[in-house]
N, C-alpha and C. Protein backbone atom coordinates (compact mmCIF):
# COMPACT_ATOMS: atom_id res chain seq x y z
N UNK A 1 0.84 -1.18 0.00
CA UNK A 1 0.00 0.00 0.00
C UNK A 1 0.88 1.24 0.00
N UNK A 2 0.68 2.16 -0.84
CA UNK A 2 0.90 3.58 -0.94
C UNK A 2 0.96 4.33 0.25
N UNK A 3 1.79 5.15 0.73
CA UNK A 3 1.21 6.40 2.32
C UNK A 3 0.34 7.31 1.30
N UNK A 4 -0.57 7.75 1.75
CA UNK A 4 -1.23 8.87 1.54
C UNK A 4 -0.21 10.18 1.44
N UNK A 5 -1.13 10.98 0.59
CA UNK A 5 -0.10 11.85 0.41
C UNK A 5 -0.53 13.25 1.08
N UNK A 6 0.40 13.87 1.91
CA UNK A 6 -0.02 14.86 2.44
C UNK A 6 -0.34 15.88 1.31
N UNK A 7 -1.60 16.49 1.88
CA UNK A 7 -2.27 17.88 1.04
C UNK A 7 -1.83 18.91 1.44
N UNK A 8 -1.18 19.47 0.12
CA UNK A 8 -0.31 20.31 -0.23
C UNK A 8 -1.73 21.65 -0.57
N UNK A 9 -1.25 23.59 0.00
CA UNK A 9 -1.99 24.25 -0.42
C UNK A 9 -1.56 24.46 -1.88
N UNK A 10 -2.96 25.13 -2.31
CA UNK A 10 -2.75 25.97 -3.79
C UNK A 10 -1.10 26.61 -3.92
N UNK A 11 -1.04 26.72 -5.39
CA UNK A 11 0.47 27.23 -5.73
C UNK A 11 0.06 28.89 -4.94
N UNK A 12 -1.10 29.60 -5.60
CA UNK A 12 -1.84 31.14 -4.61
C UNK A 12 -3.10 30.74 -5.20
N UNK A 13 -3.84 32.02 -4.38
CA UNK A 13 -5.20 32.57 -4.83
C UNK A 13 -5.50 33.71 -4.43
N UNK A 14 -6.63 34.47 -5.03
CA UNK A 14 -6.52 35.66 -4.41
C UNK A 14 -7.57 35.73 -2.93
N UNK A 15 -7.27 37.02 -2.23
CA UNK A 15 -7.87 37.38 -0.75
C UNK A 15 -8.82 37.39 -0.70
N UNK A 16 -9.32 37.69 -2.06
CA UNK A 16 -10.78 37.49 -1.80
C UNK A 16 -12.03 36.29 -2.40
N UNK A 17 -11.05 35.43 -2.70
CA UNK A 17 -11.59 33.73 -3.02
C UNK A 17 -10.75 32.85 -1.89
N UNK A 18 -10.72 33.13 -0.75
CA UNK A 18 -10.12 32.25 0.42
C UNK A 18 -10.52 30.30 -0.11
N UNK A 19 -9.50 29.65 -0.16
CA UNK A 19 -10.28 28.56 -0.41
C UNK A 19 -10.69 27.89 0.53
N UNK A 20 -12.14 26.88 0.81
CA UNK A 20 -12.52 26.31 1.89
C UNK A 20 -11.68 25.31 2.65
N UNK A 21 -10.45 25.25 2.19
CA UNK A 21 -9.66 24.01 2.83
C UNK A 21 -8.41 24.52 3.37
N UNK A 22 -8.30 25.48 3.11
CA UNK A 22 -6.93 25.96 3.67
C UNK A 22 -7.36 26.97 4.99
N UNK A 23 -6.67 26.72 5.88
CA UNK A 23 -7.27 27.70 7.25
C UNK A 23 -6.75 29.25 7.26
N UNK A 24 -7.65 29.75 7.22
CA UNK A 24 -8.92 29.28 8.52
C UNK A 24 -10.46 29.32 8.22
N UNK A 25 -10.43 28.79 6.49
CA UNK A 25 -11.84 28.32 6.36
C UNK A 25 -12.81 28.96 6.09
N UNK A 26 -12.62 30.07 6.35
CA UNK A 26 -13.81 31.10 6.30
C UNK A 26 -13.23 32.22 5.72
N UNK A 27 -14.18 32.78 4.81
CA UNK A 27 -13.57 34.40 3.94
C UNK A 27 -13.41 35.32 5.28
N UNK A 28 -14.29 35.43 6.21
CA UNK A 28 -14.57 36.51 7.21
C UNK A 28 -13.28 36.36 8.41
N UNK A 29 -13.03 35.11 8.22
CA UNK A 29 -11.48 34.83 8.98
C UNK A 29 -10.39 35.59 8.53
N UNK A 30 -10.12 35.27 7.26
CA UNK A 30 -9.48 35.54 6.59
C UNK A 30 -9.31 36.70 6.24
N UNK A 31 -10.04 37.35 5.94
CA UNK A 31 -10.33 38.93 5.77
C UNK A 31 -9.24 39.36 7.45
N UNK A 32 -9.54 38.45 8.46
CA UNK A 32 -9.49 39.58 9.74
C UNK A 32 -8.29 39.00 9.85
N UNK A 33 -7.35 37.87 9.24
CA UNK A 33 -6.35 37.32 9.57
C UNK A 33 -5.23 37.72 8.69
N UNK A 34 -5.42 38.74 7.68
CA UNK A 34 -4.56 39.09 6.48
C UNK A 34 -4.53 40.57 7.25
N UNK A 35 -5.84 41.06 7.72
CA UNK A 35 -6.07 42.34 8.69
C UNK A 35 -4.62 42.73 9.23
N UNK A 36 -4.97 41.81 10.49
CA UNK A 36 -4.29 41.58 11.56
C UNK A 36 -2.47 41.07 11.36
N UNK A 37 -2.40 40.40 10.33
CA UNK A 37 -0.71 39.89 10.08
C UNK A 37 -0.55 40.17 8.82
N UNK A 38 -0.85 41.65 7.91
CA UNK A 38 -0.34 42.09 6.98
C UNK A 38 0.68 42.11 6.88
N UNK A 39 2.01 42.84 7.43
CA UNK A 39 3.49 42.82 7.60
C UNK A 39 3.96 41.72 7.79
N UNK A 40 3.76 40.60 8.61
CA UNK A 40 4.19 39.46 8.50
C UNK A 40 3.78 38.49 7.36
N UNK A 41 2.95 38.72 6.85
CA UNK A 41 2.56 37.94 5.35
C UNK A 41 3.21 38.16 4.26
N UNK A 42 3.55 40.13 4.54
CA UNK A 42 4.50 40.21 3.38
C UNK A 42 5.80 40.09 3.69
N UNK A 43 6.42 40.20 4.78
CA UNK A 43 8.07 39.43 5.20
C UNK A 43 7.99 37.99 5.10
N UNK A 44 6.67 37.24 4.77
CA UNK A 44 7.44 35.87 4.86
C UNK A 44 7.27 35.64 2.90
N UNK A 45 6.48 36.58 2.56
CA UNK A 45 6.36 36.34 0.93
C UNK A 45 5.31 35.37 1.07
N UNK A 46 3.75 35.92 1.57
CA UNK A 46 3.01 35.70 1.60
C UNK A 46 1.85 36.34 1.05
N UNK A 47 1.82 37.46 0.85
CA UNK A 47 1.32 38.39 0.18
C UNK A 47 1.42 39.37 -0.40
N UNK A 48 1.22 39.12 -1.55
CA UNK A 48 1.20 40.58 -2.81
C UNK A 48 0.14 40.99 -3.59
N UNK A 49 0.44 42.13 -4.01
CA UNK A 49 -0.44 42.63 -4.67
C UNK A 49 -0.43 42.86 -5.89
N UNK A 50 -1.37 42.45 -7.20
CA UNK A 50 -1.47 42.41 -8.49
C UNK A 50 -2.61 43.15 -8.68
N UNK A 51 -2.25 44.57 -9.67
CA UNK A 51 -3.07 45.41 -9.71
C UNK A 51 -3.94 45.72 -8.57
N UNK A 52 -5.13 45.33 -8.23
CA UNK A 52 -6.10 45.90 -7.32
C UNK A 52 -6.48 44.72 -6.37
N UNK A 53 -5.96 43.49 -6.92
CA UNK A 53 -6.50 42.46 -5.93
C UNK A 53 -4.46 42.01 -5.12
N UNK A 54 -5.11 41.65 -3.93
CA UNK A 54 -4.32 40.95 -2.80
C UNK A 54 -4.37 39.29 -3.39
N UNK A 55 -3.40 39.04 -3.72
CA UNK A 55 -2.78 37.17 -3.99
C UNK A 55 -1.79 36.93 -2.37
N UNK A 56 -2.39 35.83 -2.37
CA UNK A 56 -1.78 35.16 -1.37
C UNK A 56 -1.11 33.65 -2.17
N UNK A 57 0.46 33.91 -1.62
CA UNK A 57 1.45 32.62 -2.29
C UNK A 57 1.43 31.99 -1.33
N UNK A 58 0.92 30.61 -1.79
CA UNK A 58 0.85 29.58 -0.88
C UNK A 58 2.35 28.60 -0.13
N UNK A 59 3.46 29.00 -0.61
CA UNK A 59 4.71 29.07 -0.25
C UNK A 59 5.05 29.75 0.90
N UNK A 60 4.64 31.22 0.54
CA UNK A 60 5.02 32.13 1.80
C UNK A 60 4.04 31.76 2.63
N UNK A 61 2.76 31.66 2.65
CA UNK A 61 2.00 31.40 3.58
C UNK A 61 2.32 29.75 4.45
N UNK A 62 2.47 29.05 3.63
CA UNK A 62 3.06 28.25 4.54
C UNK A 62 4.34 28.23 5.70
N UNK A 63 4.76 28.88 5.31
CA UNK A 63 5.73 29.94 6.36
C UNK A 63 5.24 30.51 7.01
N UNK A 64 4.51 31.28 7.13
CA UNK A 64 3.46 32.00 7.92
C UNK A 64 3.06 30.98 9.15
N UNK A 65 2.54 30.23 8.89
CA UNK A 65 1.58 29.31 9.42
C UNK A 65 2.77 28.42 10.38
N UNK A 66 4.11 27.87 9.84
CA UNK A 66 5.24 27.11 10.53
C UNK A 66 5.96 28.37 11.86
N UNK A 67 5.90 29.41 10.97
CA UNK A 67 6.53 30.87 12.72
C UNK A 67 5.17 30.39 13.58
N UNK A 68 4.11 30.78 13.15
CA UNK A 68 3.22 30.70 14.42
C UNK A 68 2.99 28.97 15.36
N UNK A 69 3.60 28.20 14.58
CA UNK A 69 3.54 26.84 14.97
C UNK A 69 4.52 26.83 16.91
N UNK A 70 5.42 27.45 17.12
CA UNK A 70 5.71 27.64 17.94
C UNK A 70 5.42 28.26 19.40
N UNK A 71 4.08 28.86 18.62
CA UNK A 71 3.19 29.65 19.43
C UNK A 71 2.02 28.56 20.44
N UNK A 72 2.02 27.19 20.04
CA UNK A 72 1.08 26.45 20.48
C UNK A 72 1.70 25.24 21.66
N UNK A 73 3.29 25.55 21.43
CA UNK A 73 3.96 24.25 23.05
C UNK A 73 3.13 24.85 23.54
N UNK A 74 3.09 26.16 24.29
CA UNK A 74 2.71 25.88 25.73
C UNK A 74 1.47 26.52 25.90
N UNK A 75 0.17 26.51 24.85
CA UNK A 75 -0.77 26.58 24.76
C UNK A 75 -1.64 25.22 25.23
N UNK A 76 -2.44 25.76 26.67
CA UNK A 76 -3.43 24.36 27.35
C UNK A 76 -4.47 24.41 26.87
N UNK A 77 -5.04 23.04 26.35
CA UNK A 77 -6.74 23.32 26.08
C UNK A 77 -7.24 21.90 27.14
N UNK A 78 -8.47 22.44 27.62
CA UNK A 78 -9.07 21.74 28.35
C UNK A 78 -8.59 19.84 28.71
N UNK A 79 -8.48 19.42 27.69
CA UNK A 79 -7.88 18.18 27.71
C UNK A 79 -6.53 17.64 28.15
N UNK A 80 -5.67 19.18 27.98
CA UNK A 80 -4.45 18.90 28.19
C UNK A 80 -4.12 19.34 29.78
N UNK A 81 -4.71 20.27 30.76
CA UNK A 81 -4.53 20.71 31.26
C UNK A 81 -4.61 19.78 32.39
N UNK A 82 -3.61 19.54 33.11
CA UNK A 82 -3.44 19.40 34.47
C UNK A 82 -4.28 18.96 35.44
N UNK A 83 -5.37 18.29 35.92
CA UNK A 83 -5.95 18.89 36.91
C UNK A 83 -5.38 17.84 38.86
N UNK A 84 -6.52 18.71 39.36
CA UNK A 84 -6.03 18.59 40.67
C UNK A 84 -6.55 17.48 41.40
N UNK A 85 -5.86 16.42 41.95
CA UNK A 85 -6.33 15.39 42.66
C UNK A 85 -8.15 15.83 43.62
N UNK A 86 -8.31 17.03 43.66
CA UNK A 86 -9.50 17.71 44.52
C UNK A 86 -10.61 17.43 43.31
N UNK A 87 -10.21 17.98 42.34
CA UNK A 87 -11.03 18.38 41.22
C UNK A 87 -11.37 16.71 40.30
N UNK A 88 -10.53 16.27 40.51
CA UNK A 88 -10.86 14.93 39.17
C UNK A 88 -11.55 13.72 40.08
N UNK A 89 -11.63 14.01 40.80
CA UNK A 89 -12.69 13.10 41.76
C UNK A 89 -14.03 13.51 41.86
N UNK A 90 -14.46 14.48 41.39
CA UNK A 90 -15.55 15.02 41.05
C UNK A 90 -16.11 14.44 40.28
């Protein structure tokens, strides 16, 4: 048997056709996530601009996405978190 092959994003597309599979899924995300990390999209060569529309290179953006990957060690979500011999006997 073959491994499956990991899914690779688009070569780009533009900002304002977000595709449904690449995160974060939603145009209205996206809109607030290009907002919010403009300068860092364009230092990683993630985003440019052609004539009047915003392209996003799916190269740089994957870069994008690997800096913030570091941001999640020591991020707890409910499952991961710790709890207290008081509390889990509950």
């Amino acid at each position: 048997m073959s491994k499956p092959k990991a899914a690779s994003l688009p070569h780009s597309w533009l900002s304002s056709d977000w595709p449904g599979l690449v995160a974060p899924n939603r145009q209205s995300a996206a809109n607030h996530l290009i907002r919010t990390h403009k300068d860092e999209l364009i230092q990683c060569g993630a985003l440019v601009r052609v004539g009047r529309n915003l392209v996003v290179l799916g190269e740089g953006y994957a870069q994008f996405l690997a800096r913030k990957a570091k941001r999640v060690e020591g991020y707890e979500i409910a499952p991961n978190r710790a709890q207290s011999a008081e509390s889990a006997g509950k």
